[in-house]
N, C-alpha and C. Protein backbone atom coordinates (compact mmCIF):
# COMPACT_ATOMS: atom_id res chain seq x y z
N UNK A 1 -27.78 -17.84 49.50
CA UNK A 1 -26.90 -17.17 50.41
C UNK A 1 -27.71 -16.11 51.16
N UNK A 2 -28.07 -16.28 52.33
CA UNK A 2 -28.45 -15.43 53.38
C UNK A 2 -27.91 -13.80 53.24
N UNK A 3 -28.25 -12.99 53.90
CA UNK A 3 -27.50 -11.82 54.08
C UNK A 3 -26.63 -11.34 55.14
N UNK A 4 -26.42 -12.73 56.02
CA UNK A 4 -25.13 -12.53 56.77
C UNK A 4 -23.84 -13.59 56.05
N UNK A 5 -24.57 -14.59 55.43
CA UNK A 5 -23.17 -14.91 54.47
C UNK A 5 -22.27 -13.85 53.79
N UNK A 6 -23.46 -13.20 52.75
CA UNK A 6 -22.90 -12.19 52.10
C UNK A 6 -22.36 -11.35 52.33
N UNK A 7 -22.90 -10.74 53.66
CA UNK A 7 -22.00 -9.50 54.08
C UNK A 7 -20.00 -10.10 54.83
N UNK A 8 -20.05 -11.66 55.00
CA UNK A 8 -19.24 -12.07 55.55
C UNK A 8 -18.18 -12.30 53.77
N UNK A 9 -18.85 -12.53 52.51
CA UNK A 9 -18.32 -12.88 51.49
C UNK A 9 -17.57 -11.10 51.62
N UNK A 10 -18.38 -10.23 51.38
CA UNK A 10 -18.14 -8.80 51.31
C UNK A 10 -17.22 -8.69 51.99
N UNK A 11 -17.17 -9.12 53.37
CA UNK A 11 -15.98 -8.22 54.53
C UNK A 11 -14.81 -9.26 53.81
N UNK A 12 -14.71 -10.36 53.80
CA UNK A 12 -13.76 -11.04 53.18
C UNK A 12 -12.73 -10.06 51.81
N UNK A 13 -13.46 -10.03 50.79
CA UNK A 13 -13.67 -9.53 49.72
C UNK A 13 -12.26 -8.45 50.16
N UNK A 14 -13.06 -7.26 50.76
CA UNK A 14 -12.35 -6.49 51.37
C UNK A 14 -11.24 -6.41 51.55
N UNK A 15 -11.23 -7.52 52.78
CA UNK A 15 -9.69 -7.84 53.95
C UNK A 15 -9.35 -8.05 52.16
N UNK A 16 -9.30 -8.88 51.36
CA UNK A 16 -8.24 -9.85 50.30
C UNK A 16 -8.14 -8.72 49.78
N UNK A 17 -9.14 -7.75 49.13
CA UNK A 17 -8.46 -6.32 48.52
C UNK A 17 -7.70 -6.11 49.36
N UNK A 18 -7.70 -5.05 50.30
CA UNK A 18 -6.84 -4.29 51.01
C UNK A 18 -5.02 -5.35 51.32
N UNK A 19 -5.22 -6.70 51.45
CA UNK A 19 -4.19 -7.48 51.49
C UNK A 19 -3.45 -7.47 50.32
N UNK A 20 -3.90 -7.35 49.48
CA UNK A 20 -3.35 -6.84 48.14
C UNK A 20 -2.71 -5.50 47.67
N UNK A 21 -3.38 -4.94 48.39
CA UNK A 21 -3.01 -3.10 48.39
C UNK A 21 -1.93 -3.12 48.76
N UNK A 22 -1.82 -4.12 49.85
CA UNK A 22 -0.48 -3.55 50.90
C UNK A 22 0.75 -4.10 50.12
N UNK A 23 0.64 -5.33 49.99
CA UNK A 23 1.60 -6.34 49.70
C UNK A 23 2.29 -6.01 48.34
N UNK A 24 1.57 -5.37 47.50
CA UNK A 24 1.74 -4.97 46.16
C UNK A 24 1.34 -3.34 45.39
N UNK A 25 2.40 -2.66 46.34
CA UNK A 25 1.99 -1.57 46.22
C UNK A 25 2.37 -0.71 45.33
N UNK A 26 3.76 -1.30 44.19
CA UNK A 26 3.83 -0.99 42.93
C UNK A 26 3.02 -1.08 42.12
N UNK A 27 2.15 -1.84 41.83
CA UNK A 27 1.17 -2.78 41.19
C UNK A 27 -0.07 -1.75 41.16
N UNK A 28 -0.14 -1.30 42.69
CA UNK A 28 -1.49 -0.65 43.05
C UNK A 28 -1.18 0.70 42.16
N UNK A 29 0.03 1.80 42.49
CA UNK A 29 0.06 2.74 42.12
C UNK A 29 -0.03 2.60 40.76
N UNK A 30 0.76 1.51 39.79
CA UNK A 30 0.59 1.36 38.68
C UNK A 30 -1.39 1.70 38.00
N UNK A 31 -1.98 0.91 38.71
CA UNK A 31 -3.41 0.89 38.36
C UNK A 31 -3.62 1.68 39.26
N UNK A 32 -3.32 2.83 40.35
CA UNK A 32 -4.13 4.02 40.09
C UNK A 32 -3.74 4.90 39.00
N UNK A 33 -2.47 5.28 38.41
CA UNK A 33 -2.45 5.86 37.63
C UNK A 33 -3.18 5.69 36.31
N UNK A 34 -3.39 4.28 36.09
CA UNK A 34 -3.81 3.88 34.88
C UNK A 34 -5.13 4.19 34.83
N UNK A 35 -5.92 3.95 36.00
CA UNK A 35 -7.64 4.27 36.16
C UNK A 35 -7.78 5.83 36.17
N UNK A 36 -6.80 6.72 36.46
CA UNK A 36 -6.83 8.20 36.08
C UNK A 36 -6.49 8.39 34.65
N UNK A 37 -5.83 7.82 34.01
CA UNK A 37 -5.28 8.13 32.37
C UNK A 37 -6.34 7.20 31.69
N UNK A 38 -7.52 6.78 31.95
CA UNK A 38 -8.74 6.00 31.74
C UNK A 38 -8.18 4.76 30.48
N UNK A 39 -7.48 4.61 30.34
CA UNK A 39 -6.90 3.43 29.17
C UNK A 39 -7.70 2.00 29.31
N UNK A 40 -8.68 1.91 29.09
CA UNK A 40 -9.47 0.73 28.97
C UNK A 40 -8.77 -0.52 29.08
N UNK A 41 -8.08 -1.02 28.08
CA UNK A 41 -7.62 -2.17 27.66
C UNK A 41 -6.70 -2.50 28.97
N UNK A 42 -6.09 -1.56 29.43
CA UNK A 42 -4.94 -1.92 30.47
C UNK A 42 -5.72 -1.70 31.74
N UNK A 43 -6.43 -1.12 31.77
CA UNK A 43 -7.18 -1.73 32.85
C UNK A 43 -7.91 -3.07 33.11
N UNK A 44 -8.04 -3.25 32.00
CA UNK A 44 -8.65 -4.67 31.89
C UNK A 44 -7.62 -5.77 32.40
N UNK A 45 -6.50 -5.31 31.85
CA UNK A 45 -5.41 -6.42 32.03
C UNK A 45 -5.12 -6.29 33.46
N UNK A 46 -5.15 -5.29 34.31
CA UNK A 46 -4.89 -5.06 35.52
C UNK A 46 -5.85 -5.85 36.22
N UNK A 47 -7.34 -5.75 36.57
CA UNK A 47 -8.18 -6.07 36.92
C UNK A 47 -8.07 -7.56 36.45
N UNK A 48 -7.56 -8.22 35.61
CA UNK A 48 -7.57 -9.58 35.27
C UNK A 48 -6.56 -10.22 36.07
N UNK A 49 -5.42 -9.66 36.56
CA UNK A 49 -4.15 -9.65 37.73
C UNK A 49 -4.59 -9.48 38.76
N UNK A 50 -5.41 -8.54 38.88
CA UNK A 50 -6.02 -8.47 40.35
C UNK A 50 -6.69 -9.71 40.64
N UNK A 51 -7.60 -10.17 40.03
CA UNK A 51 -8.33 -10.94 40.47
C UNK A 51 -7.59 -12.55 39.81
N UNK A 52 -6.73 -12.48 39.60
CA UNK A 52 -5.95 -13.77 39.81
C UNK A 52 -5.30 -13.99 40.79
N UNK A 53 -4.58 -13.08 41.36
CA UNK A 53 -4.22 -12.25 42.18
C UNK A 53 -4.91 -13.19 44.36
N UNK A 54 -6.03 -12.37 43.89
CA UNK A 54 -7.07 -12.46 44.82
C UNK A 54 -7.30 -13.63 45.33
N UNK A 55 -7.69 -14.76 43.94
CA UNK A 55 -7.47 -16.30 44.06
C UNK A 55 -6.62 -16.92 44.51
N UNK A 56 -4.92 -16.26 44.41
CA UNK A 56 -4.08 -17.02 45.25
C UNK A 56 -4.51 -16.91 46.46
N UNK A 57 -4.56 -15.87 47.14
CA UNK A 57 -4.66 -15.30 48.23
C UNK A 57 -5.69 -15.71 49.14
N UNK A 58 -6.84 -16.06 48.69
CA UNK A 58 -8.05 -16.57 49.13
C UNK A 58 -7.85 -18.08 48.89
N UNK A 59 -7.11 -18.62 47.83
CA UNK A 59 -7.41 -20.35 48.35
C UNK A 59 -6.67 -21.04 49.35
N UNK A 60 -5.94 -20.44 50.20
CA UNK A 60 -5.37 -21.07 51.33
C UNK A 60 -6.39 -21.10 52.14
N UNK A 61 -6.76 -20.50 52.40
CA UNK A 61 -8.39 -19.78 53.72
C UNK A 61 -9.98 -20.45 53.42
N UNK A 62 -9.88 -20.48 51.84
CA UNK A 62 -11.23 -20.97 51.17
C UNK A 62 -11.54 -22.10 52.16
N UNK A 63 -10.73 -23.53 51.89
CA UNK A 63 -11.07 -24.65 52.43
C UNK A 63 -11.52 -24.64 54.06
N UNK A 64 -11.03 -23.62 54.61
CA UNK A 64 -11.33 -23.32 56.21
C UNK A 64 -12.72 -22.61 56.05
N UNK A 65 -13.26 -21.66 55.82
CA UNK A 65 -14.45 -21.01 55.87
C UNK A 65 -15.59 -22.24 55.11
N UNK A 66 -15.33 -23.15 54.23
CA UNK A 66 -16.46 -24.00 53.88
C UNK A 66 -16.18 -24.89 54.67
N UNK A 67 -15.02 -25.66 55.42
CA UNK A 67 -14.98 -26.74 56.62
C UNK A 67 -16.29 -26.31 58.20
């Protein structure tokens, strides 16, 4: 992967965070509070949602950016 792929994986990355932020913004405040009360384990579980999360969100689009 080149370093304009990557930076295009990165800006992606991004947009799908921030699309997430918006859309799910109970969710978000939930895990900021939780990343301030530092609780490991539930962050874990959060971050494991997130990024399942992410996968929905990105496999509609996936098949277009590798076409």
């Amino acid at each position: 992967m080149n370093m304009d792929e990557q930076q295009l994986t990165y800006e992606q990355f991004k947009e799908d965070i921030l699309r997430w932020k918006n859309t799910h913004r109970e969710e978000y405040v939930r895990f900021a509070r939780l990343m301030t009360n530092g609780d490991e384990k539930q962050y874990l579980a959060i971050c494991r949602a997130i990024f399942l999360s992410l996968i929905h969100i990105s496999e509609p689009t996936r098949h277009l950016r590798i076409s």
